[in-house]
Protein backbone atom coordinates (compact mmCIF):
# COMPACT_ATOMS: atom_id res chain seq x y z
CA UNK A 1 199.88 101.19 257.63
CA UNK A 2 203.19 99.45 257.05
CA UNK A 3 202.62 96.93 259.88
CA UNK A 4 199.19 96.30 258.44
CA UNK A 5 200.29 95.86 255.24
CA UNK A 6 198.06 98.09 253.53
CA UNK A 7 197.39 101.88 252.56
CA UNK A 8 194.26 103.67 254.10
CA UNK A 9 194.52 107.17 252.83
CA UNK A 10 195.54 108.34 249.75
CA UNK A 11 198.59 109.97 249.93
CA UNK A 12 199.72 112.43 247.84
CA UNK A 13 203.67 112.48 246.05
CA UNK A 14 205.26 115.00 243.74
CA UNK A 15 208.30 114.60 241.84
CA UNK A 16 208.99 116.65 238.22
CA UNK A 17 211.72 115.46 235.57
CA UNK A 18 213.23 117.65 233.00
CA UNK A 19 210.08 116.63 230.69
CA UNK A 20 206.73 116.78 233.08
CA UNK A 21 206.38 117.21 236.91
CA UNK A 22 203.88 114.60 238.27
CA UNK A 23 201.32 114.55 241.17
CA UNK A 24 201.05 110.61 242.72
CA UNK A 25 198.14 109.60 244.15
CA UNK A 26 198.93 106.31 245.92
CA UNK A 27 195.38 105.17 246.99
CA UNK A 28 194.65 102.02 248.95
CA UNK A 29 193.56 98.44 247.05
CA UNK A 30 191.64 97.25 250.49
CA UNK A 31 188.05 97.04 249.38
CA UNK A 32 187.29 98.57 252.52
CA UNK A 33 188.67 101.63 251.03
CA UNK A 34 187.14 101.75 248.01
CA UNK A 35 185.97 105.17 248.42
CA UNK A 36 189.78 106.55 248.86
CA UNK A 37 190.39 104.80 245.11
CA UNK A 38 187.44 106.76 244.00
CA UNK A 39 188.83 110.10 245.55
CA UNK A 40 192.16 109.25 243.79
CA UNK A 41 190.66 108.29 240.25
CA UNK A 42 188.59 111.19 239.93
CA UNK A 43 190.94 113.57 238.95
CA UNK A 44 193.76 111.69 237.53
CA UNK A 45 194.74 111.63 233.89
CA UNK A 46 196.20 108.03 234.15
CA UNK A 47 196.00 105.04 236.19
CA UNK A 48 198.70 102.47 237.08
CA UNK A 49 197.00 99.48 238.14
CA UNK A 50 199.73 97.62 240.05
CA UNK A 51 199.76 93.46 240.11
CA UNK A 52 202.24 91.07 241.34
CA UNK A 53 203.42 88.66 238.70
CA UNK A 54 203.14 85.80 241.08
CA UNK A 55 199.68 86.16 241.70
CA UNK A 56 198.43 87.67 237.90
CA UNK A 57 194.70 89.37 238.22
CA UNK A 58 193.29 89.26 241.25
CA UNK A 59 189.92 90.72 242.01
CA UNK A 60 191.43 93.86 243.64
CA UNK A 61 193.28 94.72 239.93
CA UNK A 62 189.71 94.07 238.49
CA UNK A 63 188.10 96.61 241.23
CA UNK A 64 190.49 98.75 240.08
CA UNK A 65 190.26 98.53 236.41
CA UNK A 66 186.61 98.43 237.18
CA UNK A 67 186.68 102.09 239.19
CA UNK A 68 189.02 103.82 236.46
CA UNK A 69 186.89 103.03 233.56
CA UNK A 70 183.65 104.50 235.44
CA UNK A 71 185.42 107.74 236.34
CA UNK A 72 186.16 108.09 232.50
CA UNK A 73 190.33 107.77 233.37
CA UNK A 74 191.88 108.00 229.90
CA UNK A 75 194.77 106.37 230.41
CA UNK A 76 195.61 103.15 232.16
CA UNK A 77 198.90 101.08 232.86
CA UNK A 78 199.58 97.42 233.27
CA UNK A 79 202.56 97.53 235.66
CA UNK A 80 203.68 93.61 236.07
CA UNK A 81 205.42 94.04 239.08
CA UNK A 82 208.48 91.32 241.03
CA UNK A 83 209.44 89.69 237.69
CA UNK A 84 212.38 88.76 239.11
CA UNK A 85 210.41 86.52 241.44
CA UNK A 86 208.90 84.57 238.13
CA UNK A 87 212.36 84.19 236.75
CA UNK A 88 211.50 87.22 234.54
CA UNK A 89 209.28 85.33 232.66
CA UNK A 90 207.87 86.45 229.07
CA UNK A 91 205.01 83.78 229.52
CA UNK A 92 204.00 84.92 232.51
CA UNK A 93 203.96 88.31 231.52
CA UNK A 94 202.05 87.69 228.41
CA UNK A 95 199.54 85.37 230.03
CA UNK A 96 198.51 88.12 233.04
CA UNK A 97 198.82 90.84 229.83
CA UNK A 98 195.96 88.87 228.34
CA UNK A 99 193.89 87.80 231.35
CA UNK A 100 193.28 92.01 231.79
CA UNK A 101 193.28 92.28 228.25
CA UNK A 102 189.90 90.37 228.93
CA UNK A 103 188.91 92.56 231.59
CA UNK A 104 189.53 95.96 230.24
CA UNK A 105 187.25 94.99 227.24
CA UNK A 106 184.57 93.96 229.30
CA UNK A 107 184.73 96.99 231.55
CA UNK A 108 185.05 98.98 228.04
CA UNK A 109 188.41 100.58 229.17
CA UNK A 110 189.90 102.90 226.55
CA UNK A 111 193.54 101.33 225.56
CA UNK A 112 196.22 99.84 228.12
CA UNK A 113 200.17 99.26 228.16
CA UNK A 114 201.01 96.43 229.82
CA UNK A 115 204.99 97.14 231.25
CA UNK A 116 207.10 94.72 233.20
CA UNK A 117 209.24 95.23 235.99
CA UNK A 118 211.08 94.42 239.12
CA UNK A 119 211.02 97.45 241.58
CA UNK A 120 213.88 95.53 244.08
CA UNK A 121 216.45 97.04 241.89
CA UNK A 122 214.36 99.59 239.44
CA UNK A 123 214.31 97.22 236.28
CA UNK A 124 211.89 98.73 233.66
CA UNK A 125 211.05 101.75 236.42
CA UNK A 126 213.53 104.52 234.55
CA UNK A 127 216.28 102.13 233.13
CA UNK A 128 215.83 99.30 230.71
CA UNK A 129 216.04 96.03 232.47
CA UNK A 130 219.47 94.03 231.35
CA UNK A 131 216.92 90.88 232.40
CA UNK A 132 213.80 91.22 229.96
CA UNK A 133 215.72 91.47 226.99
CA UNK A 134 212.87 90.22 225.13
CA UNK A 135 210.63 92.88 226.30
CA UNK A 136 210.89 96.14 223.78
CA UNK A 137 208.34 98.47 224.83
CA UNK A 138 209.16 102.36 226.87
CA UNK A 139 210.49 102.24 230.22
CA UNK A 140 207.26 103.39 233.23
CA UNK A 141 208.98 106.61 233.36
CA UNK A 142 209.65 106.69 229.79
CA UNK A 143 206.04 105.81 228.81
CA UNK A 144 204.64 108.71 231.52
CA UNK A 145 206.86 111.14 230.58
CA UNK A 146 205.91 110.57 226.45
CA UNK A 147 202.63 109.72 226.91
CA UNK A 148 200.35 112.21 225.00
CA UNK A 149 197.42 113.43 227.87
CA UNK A 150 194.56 114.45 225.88
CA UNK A 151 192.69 116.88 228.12
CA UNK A 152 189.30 115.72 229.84
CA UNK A 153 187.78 119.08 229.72
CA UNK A 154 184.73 119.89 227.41
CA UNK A 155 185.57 122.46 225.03
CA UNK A 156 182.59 122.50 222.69
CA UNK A 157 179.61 122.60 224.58
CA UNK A 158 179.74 126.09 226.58
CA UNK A 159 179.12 125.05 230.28
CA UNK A 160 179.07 128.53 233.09
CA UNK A 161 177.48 127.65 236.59
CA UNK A 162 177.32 131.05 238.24
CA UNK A 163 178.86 130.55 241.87
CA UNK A 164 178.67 134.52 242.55
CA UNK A 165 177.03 137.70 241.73
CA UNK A 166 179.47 140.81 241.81
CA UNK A 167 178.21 144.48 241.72
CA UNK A 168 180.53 146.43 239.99
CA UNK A 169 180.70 150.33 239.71
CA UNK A 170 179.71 151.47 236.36
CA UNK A 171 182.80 152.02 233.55
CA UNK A 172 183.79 155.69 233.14
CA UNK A 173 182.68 156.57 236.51
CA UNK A 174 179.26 156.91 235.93
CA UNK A 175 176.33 155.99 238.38
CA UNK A 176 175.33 152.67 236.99
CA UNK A 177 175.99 149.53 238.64
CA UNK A 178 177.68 146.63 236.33
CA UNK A 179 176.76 143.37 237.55
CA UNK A 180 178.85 140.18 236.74
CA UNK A 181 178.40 136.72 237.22
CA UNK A 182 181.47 135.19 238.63
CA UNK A 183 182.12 131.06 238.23
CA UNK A 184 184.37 128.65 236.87
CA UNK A 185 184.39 127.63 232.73
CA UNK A 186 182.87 123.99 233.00
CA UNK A 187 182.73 123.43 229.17
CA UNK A 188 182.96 124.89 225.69
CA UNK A 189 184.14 128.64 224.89
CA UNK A 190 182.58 132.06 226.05
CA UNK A 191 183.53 135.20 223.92
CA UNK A 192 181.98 138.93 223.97
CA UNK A 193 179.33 138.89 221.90
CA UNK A 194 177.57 135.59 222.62
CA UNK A 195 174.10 134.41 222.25
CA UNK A 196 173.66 132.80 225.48
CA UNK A 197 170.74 131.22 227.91
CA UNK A 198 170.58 131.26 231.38
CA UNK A 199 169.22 127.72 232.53
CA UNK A 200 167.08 126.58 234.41
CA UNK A 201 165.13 129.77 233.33
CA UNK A 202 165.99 129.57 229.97
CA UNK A 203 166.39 133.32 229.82
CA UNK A 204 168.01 134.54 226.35
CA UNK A 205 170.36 137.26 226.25
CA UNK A 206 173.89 138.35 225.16
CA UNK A 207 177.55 138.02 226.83
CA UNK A 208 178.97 141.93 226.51
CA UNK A 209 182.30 140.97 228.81
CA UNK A 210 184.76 138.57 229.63
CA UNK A 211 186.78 139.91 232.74
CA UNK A 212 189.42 138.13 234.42
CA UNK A 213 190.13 137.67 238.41
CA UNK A 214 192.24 141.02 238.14
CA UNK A 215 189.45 142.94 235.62
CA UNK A 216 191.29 142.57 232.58
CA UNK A 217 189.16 142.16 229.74
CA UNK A 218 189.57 138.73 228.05
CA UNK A 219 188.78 137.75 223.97
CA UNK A 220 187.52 134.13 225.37
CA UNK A 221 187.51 131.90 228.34
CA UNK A 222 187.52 128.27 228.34
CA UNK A 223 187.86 125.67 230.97
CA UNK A 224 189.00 125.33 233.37
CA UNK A 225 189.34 129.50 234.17
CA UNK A 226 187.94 131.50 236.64
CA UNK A 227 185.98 134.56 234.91
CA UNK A 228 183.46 137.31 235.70
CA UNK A 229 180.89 137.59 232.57
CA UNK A 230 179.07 140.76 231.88
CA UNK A 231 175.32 139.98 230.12
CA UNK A 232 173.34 142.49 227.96
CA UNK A 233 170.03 142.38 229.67
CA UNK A 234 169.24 143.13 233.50
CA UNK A 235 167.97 139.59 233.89
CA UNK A 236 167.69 137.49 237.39
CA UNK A 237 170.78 135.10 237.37
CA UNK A 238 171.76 133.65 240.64
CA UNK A 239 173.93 131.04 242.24
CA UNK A 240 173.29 127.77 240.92
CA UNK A 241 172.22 128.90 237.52
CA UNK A 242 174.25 127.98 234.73
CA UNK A 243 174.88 129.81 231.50
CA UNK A 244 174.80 127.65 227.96
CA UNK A 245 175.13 128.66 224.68
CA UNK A 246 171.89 129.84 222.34
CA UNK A 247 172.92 127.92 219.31
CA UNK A 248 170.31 126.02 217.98
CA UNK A 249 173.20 123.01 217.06
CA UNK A 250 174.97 123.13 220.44
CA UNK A 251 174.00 120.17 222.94
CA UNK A 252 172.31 121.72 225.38
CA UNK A 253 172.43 120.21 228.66
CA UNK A 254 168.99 118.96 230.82
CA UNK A 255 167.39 120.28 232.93
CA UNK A 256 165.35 117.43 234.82
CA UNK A 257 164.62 116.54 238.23
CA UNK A 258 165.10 112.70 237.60
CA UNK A 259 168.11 111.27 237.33
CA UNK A 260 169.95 108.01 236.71
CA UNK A 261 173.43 107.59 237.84
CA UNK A 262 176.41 105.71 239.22
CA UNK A 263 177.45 106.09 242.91
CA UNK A 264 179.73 105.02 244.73
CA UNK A 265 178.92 104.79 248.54
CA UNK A 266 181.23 106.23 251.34
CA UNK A 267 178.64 106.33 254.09
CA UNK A 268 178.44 103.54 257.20
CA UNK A 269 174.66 104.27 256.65
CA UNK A 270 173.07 102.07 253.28
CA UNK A 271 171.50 103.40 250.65
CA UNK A 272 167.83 102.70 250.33
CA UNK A 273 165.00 103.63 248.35
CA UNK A 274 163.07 106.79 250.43
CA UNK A 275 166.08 107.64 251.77
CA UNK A 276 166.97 111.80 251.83
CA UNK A 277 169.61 113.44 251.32
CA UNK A 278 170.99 117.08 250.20
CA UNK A 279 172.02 116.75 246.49
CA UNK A 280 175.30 119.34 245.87
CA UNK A 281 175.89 119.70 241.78
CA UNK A 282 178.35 121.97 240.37
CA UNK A 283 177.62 125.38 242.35
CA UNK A 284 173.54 124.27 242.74
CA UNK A 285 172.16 122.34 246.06
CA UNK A 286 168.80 120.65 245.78
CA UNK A 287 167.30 118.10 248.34
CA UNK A 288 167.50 114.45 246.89
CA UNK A 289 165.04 111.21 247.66
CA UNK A 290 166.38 107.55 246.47
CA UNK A 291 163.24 106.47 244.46
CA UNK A 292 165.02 103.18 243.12
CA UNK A 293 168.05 101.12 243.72
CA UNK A 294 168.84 99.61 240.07
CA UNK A 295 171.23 97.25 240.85
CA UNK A 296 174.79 96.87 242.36
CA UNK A 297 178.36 95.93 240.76
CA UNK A 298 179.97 93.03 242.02
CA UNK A 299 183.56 94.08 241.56
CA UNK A 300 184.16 90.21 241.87
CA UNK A 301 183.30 89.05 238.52
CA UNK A 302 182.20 92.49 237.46
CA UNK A 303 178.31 91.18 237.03
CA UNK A 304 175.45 93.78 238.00
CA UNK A 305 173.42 92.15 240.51
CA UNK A 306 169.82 93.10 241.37
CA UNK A 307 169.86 95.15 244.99
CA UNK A 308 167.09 96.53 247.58
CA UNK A 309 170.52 98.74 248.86
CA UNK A 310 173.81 99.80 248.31
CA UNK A 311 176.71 99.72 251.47
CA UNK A 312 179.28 101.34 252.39
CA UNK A 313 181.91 101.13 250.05
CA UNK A 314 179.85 99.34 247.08
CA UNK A 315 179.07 101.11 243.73
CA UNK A 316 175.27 100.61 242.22
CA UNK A 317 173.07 102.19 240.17
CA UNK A 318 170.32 104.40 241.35
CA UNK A 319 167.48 106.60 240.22
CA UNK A 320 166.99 109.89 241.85
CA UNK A 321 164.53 112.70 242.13
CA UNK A 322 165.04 116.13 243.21
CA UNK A 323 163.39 119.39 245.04
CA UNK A 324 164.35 121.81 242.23
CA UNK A 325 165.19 121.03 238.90
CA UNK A 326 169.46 120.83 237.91
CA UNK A 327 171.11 121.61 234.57
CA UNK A 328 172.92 118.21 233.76
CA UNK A 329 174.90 116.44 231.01
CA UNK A 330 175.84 112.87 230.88
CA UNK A 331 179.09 112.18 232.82
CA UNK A 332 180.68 110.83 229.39
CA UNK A 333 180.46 114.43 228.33
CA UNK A 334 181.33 116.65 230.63
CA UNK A 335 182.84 115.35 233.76
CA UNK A 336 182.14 118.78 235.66
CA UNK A 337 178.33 118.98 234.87
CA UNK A 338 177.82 115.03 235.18
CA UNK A 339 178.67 114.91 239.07
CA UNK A 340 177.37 115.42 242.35
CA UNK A 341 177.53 114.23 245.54
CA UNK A 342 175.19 113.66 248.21
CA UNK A 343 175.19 114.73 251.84
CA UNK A 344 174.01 113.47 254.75
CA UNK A 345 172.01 116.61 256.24
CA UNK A 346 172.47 115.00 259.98
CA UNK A 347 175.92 115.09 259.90
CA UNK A 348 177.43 116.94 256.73
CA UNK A 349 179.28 114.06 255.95
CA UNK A 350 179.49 113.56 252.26
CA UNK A 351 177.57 110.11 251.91
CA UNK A 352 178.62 109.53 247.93
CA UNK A 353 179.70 110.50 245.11
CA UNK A 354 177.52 110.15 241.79
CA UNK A 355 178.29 110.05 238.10
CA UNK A 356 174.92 111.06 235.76
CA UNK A 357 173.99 108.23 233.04
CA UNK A 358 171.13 110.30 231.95
């Protein structure tokens, strides 16, 4: 990679100080590798988007920019990199600061800091730089280590795909069998006593239990735990079913078997319109056919262009339809019930990965 002069794989760091510990995910800017920036982004709580001062915003920062704000990352940072190779120039800083500036808003990225530095001898990295006196702002370790992370997870709107049904002997040793449907908290807040529906059924009944991986009995559960949930009524809830609250003023999620979304493309295959392919959402699979291409992103200049396809490595918009219906939210609400991917039945290969619009 170093003789090549570019990263391939993402590849993962970890270093704590006294204030936070901190995964790194350095993924590669080669568009050819767009895919590896998407596998990055989608988990992180903050982006650094990394530009040489020489050169100011090139299309790669705008890909970038472009790929954090559709994965929804909250945070993003500016870091100005070899200022000592612009004679650590507050013009040049400002100028490149405002070029993104013009980005970001068009991409409708939340908030950015724009940081300058010189990583030949760590100015701006943890110490303040002796040679940007005029620059005032935190430190890039400073600002990471202060910054407040406001957590992506849903907490209003109760979210429970069931991944696995468990038997359990009836309490007090009596004959009965307890069943409890085992998954992982994708949204909101489940407590004993519960209205709930089961979707896509749409089943009504009550939450009696909380248990947690070791049995204990739990008050609540939220995202993102692990929990077993006991219901009132001997109903038929399976994988792939998910578990939403009753209230009449909760946002309850669709169920549909159209859907609109954002993928990006990781297969050597295109994507075109008839084309099949198994649909994986939360803990549900479904069979997927491409009924319409929308359009594609140029990362260039950021403009959606009309498309008959989408290649390898290019993000688009496409409509979808599938076998059985899914339980779905928007991606900009819950980041867990807005995704899926799609996989190529030939080969298992995991073709791309989609973000819902509606």
């Amino acid at each position: 990679e170093r003789e090549q002069g570019i990263t391939i794989d993402v590849a993962y760091r970890y270093f704590a100080t006294p204030r936070r510990t901190f995964i790194l995910a350095d993924t590669p800017g080669h568009v050819q590798y767009t895919r590896n920036m998407v596998t990055g982004a989608s988990t992180a709580d903050l982006a650094v988007v990394l530009v040489d001062a020489r050169k100011g915003v090139i299309e790669q920062s705008r890909r970038h920019a472009s790929i954090a704000a559709l994965l929804g990352t909250p945070h993003v940072v500016l870091a100005i990199n070899k200022m000592d190779l612009v004679d650590w120039s507050e013009a040049v800083f400002d100028a490149i600061a405002l070029d993104f500036a013009e980005t970001a808003s068009r991409l409708g990225l939340p908030e950015f800091t724009a940081i300058p530095l010189s990583a030949l001898k760590g100015d701006n990295v943890v110490d303040r730089s002796e040679s940007m006196p005029w620059y005032e702002g935190r430190t890039l370790l400073d600002h990471l280590e202060t910054l407040e992370v406001a957590s992506s997870h849903d907490y209003e709107h109760l979210r429970f795909p069931v991944q696995y049904v468990i038997l359990a002997s009836g309490e007090g040793g009596g004959h009965h069998d307890e069943r409890r449907y085992a998954g992982q908290v994708a949204g909101g807040v489940v407590r004993p006593g519960d209205e709930v529906i089961v979707l896509p059924g749409g089943q009504r009944t009550e939450v009696t239990a909380v248990h947690a991986a070791d049995d204990a009995w739990l008050d609540q559960a939220f995202p993102p735990q692990s929990v077993s949930l006991a219901l009132a009524d001997d109903i038929d809830v399976g994988r792939g079913d998910m578990v939403v609250s009753a209230d009449p003023a909760a946002v309850a999620p669709v169920v549909t078997q159209e859907l609109t979304a954002t993928i990006c493309w990781m297969h050597e295959r295109p994507l075109a319109v008839g084309s099949r392919y198994a649909l994986k959402h939360t803990t549900r699979s479904a069979r997927a056919v491409v009924t319409e291409v929308l359009d594609r992103l140029d990362l260039d200049d950021l403009e959606r262009l009309p498309a008959d396809g989408i290649n390898l490595n290019e993000i688009g918009q496409i409509a979808l339809r599938t076998t059985v219906p899914v339980v779905v939210d928007p991606y900009a609400r819950n980041k867990v019930t807005g995704r899926f991917i799609l996989v190529d039945e030939a080969t298992n290969a995991t073709a791309g990965a989609g973000m819902i619009l509606e």
